[in-house]
Protein backbone atom coordinates (compact mmCIF):
# COMPACT_ATOMS: atom_id res chain seq x y z
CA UNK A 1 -69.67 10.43 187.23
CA UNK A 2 -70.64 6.74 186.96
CA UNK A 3 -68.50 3.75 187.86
CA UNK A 4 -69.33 0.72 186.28
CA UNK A 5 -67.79 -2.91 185.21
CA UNK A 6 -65.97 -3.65 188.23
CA UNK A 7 -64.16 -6.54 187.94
CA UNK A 8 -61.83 -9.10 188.74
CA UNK A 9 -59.20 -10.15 185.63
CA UNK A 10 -56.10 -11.86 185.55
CA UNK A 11 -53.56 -11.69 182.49
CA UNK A 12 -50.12 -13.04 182.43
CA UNK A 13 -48.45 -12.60 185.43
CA UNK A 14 -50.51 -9.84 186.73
CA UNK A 15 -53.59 -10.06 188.57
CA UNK A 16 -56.20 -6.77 189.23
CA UNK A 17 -59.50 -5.10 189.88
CA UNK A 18 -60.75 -2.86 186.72
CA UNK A 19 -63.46 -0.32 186.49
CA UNK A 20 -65.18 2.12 184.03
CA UNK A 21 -65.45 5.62 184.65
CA UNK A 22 -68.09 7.48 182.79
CA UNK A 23 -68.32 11.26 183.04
CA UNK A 24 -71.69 12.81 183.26
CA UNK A 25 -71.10 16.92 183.50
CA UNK A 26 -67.96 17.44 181.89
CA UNK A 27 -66.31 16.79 178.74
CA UNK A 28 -64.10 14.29 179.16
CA UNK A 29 -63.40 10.86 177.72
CA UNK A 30 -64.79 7.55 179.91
CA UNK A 31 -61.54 5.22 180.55
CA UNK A 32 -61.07 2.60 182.54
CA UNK A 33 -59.24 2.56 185.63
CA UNK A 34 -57.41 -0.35 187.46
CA UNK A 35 -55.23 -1.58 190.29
CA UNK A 36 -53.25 -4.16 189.69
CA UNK A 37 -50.15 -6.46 191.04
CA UNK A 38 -48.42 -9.91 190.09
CA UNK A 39 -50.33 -12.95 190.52
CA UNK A 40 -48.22 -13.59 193.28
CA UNK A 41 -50.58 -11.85 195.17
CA UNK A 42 -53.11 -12.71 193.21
CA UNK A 43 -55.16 -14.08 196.11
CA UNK A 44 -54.84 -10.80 197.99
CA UNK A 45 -56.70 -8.64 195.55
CA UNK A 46 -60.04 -7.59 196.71
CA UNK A 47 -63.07 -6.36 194.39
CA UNK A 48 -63.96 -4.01 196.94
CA UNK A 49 -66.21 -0.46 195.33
CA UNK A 50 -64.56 1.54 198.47
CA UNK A 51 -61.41 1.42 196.01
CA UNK A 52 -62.96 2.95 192.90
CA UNK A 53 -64.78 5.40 194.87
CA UNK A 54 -62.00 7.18 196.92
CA UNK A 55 -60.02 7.18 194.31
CA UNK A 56 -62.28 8.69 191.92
CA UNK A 57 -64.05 11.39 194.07
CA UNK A 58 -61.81 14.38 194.20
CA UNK A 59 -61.27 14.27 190.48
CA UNK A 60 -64.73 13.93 190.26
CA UNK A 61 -65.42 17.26 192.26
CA UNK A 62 -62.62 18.82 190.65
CA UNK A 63 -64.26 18.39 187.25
CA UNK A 64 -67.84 19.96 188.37
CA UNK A 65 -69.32 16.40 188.57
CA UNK A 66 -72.63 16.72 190.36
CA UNK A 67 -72.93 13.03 191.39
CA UNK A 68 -70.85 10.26 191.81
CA UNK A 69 -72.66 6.76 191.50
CA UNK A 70 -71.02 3.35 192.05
CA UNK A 71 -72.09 -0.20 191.16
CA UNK A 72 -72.05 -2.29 194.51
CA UNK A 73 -73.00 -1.30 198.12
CA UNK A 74 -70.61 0.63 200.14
CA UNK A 75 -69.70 0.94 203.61
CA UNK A 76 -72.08 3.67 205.88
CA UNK A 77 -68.40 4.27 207.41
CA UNK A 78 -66.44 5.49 204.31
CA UNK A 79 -70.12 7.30 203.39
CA UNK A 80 -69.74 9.35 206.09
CA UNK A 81 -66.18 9.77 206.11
CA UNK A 82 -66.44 11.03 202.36
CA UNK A 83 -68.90 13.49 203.62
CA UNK A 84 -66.55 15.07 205.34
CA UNK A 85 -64.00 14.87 202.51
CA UNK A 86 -65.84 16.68 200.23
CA UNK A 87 -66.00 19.23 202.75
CA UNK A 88 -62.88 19.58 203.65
CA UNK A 89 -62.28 20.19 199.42
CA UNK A 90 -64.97 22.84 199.42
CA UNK A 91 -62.98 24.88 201.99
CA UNK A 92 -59.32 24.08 201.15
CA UNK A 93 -61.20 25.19 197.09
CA UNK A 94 -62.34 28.51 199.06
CA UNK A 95 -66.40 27.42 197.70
CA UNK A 96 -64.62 27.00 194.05
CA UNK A 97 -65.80 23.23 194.85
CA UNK A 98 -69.42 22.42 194.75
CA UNK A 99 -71.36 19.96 196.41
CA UNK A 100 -71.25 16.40 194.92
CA UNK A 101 -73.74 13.44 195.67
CA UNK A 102 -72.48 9.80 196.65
CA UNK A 103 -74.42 7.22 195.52
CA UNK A 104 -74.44 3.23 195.54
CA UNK A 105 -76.30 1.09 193.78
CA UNK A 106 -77.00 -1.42 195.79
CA UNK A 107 -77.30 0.97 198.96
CA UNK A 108 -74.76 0.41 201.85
CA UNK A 109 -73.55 -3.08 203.48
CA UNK A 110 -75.22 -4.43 206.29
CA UNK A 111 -71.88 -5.71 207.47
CA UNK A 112 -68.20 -5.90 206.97
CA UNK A 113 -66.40 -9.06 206.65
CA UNK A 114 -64.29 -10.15 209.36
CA UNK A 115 -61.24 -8.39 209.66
CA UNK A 116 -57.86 -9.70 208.46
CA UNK A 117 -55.74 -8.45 211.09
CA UNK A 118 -53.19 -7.24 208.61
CA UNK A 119 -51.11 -3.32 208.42
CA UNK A 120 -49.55 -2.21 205.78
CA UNK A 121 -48.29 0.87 204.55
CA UNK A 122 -46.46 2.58 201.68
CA UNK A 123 -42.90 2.64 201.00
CA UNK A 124 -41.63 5.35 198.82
CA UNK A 125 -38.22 5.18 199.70
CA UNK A 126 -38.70 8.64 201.50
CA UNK A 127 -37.51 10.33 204.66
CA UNK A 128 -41.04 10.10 205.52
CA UNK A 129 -42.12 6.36 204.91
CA UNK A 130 -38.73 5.48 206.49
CA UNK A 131 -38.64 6.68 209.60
CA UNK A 132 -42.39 5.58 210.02
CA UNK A 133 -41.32 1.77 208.97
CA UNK A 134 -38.24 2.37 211.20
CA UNK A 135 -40.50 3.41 214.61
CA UNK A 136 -42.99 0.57 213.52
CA UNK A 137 -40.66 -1.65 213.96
CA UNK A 138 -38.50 -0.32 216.95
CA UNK A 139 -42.06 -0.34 219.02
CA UNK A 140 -44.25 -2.55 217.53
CA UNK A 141 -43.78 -6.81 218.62
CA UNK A 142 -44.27 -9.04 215.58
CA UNK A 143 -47.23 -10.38 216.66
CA UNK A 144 -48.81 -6.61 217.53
CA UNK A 145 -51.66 -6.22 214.75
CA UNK A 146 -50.29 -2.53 214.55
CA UNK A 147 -46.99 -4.39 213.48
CA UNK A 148 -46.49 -3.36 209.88
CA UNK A 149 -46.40 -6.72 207.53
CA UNK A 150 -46.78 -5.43 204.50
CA UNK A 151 -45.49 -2.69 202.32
CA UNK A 152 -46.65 -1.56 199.31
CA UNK A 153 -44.38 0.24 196.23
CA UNK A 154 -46.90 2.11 193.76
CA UNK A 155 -46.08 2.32 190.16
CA UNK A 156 -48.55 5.42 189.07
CA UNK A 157 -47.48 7.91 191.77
CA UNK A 158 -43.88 9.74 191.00
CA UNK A 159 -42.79 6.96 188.78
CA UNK A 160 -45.51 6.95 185.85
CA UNK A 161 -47.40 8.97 187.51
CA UNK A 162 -47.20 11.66 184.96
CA UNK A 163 -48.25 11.01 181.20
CA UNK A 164 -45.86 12.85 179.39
CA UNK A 165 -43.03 11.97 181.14
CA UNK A 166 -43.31 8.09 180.49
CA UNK A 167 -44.55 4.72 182.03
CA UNK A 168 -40.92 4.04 183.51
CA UNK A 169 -41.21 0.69 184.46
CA UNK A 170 -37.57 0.25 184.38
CA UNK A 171 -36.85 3.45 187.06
CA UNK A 172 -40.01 1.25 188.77
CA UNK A 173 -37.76 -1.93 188.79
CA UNK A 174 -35.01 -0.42 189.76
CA UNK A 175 -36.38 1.33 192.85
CA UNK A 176 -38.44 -2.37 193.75
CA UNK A 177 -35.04 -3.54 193.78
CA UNK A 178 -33.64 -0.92 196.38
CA UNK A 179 -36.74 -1.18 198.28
CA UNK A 180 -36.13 -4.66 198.84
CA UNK A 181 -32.91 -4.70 200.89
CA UNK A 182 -35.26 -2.38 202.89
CA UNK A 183 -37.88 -4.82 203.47
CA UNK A 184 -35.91 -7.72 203.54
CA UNK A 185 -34.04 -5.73 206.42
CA UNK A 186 -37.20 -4.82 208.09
CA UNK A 187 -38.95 -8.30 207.59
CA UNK A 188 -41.86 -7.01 205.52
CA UNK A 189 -43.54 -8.07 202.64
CA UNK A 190 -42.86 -5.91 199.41
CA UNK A 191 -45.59 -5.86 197.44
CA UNK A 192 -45.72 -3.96 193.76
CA UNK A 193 -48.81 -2.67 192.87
CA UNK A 194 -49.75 -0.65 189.66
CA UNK A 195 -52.37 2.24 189.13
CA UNK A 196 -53.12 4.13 186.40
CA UNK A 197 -55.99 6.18 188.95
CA UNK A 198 -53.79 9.67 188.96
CA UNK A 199 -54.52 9.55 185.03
CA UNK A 200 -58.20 10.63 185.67
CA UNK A 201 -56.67 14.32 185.75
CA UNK A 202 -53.04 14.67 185.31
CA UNK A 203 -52.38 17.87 186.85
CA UNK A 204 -49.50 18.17 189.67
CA UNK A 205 -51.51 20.80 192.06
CA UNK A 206 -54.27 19.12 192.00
CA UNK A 207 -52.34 15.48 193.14
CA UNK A 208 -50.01 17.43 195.80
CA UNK A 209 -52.84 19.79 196.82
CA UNK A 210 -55.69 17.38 197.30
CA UNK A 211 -55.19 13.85 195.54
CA UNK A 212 -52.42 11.74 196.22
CA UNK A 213 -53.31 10.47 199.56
CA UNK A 214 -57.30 9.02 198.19
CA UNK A 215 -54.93 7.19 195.52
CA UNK A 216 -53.11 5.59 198.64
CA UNK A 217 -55.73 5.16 200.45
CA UNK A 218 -57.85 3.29 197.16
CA UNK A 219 -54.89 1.10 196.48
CA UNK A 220 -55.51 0.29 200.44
CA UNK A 221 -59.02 -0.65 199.52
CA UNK A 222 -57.64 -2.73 196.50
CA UNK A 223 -56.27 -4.97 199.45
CA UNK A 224 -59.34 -5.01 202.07
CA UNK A 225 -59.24 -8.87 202.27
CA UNK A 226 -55.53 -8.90 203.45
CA UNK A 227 -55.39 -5.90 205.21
CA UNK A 228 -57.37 -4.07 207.98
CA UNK A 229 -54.84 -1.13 209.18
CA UNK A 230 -53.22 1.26 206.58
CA UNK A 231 -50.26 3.94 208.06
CA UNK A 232 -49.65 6.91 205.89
CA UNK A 233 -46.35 8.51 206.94
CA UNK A 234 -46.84 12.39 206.58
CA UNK A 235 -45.96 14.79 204.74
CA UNK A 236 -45.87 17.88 207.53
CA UNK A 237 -45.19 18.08 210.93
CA UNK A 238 -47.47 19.90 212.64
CA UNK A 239 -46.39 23.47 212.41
CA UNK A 240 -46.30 23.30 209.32
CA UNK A 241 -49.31 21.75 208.06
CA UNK A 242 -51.56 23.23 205.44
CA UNK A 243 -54.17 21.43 202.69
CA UNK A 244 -52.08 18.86 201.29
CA UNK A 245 -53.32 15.77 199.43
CA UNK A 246 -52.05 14.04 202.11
CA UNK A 247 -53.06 15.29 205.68
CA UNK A 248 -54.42 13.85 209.40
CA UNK A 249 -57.24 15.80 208.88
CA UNK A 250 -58.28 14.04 205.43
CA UNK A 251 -56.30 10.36 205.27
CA UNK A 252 -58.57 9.11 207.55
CA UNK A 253 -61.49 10.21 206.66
CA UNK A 254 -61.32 7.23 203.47
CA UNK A 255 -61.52 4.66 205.79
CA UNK A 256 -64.27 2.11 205.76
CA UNK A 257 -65.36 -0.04 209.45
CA UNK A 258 -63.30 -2.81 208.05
CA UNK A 259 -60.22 -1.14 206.61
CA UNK A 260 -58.94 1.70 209.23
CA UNK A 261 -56.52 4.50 207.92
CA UNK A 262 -53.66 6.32 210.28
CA UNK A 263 -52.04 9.48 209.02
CA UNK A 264 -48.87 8.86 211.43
CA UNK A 265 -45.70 10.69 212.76
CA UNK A 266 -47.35 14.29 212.16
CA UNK A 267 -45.08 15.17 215.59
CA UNK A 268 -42.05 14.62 214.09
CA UNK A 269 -39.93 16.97 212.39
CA UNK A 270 -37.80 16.78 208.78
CA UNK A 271 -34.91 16.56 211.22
CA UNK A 272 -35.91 14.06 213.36
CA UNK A 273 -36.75 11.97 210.71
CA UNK A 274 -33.73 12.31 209.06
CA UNK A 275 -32.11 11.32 212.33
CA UNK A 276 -34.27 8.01 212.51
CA UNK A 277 -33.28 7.37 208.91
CA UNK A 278 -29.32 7.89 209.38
CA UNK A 279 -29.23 5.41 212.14
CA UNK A 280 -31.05 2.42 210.29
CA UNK A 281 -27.74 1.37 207.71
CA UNK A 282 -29.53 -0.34 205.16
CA UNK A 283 -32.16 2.23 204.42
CA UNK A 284 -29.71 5.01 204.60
CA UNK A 285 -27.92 3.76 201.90
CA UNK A 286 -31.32 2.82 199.70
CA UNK A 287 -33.20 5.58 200.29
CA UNK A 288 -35.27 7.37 197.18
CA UNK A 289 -35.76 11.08 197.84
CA UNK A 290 -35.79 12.15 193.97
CA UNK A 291 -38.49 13.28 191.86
CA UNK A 292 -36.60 13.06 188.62
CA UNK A 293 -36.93 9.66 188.35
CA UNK A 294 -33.36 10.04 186.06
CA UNK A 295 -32.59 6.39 184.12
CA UNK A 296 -28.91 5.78 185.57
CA UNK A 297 -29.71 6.87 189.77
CA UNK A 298 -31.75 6.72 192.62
CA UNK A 299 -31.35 10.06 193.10
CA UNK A 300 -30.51 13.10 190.72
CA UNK A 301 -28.51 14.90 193.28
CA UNK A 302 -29.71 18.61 191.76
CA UNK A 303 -33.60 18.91 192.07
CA UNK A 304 -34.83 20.80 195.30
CA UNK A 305 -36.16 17.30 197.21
CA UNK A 306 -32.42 15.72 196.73
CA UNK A 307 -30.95 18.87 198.32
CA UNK A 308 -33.57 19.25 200.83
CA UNK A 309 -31.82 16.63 203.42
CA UNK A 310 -28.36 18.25 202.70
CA UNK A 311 -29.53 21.61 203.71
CA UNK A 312 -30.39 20.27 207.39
CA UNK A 313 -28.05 17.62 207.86
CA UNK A 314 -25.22 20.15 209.91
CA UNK A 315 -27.17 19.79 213.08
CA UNK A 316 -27.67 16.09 213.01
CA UNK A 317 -23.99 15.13 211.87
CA UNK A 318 -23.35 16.32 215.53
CA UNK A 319 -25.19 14.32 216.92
CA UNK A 320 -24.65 10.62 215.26
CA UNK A 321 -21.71 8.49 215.95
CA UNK A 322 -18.33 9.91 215.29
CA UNK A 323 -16.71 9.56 212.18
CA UNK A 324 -20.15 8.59 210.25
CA UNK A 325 -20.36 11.60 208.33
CA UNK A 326 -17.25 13.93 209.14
CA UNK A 327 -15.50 13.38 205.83
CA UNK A 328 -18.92 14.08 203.98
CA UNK A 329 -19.37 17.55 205.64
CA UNK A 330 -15.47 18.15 204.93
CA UNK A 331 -16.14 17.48 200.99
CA UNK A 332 -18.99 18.52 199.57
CA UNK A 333 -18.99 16.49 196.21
CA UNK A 334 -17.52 13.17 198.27
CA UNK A 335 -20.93 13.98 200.16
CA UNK A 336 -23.18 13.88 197.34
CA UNK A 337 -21.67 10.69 196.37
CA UNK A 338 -21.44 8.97 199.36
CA UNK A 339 -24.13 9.65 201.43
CA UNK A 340 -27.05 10.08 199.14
CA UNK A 341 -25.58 7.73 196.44
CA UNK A 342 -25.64 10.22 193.62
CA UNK A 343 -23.00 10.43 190.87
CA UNK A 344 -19.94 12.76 191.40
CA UNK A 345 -21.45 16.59 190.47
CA UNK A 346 -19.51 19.83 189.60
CA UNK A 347 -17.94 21.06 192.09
CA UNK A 348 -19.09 24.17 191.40
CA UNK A 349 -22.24 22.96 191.05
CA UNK A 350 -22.11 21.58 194.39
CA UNK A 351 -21.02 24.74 196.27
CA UNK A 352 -23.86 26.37 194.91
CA UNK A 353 -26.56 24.63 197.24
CA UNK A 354 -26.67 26.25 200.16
CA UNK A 355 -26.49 24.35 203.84
């Protein structure tokens, strides 16, 4: 694989970085790949090669690519952190993933700029991303570096992530509007961004399996002149980790000297971030725990990640404040509405999901 063309473009009211991705092994069609947000951030958008790379590189090894070459100098850091990704993707692949060479053009950097002194993270509108924004916050001063500033909403992920299914910038718009009582709440910048990098090989294992956290950590990259520290909530807890796109053995692994990456919270479990969650009002009532992505709801109230929190919340109704969520126990249906802001159900729908 060859990256080429990387640059810099502005067009109406968005603003980006752009690249060309030519494949060299396999057969499959060069496109060009972008990251891109309003110009309101316009000045925030960095033409960094770290992006393109990490988000290109599993893709790349999960097409049989035997090289991956970049225009631009890269980062010894990231080099040797992407040494270890690739073999971290040979043994989660059990050997089914070969070797790949990392190239730059221009060799690596002799030095990083100086560092913004800047986190940021990503906010889903998960259990997971939630709770981490919610302990940022409870521990972290304002003027702590480690204090979260920005947050970042990523259209290209569930929400037009998937071909097939639709762009669905309107589901997009309507979650950037939930997500910004959160952030307004939580005194963080929301900031929209806009990838198209999952495209390179639409396939769901693959993204859950091995992808999805590069894509994070490349839209990171995209924003190496305003930040320096990128959190990535997990996925697992620790006794229950396993390969996952997403994991503390692999999230920071993409990070360059300048741009550190923090796969956080990995102690926690479901149910203690659910507790976290329940206790912060605003993003209890905004949160975003559906795949569905349905046109008229945050949440579709059916699919197995809307039940999910339902199924474990017994245990932690006993312990919140009295009266917070004894009539949505009581009532099932009043539940699914209330709580998790879904649209009445069946009830016999309802009584089908098991606590």
């Amino acid at each position: 694989m060859r990256i080429t063309d990387l640059e810099y473009r502005e067009k109406d009211n968005m603003a980006g970085i752009y690249a060309h991705v030519h494949w060299e092994d396999c057969d499959q069609p060069g496109r060009e790949i972008f990251i891109e947000t309003t110009t309101t951030y316009a000045g925030d958008v960095a033409l960094d090669p770290h992006a393109f790379l990490v988000g290109c590189l599993i893709p790349a090894m999960h097409l049989g690519e035997g090289r991956i070459v970049i225009d631009g100098q890269i980062c010894p850091y990231l080099f040797e952190g992407l040494e270890t990704v690739v073999g971290l993707m040979r043994l989660w692949s059990d050997g089914a993933y070969a070797p790949i060479h990392i190239e730059a053009t221009e060799g690596f950097l002799n030095r990083t700029a100086e560092a913004p002194g800047r986190a940021g993270m990503l906010l889903s509108g998960g259990m997971d991303s939630l709770a981490a924004l919610r302990l940022n916050r409870l521990r972290y001063g304002k003027d702590h570096p480690g204090a979260v500033r920005d947050c970042f909403l990523i259209h290209g992920f569930d929400i037009g992530g998937v071909v097939e299914r639709g762009m669905k910038y309107q589901v997009f718009e309507r979650a950037k509007t939930h997500m910004s009582l959160i952030a307004q709440d939580a005194d963080v910048e929301l900031i929209p961004v806009y990838t198209n990098i999952r495209h390179l090989w639409d396939d769901r294992n693959l993204w859950l399996d091995k992808f999805f956290g590069a894509v994070l950590a490349a839209v990171a990259h995209g924003f190496s002149s305003r930040l320096n520290l990128l959190y990535i909530a997990s996925s697992y807890d620790l006794p229950h980790l396993h390969p996952c796109g997403s994991h503390p053995m692999l999230d920071p692994e993409f990070s360059s000297y300048g741009l550190r990456i923090r796969h956080r919270d990995v102690a926690l479990s479901r149910l203690e971030k659910l507790r976290i969650v329940a206790e912060w009002e605003v993003a209890f009532q905004n949160f975003r725990v559906c795949l569905a992505n349905v046109p008229d709801r945050l949440n579709c109230g059916r699919c197995e990640k809307c039940v999910r929190p339902w199924r474990v919340w017994p245990p932690l109704v006993c312990s919140t404040k009295p009266g917070r969520f004894s009539r949505m126990i009581l009532h099932r249906t009043t539940f699914l509405h209330s709580a998790l802001r879904f649209e009445p159900v069946n009830p016999s729908i309802a009584s089908s999901y098991p606590i």
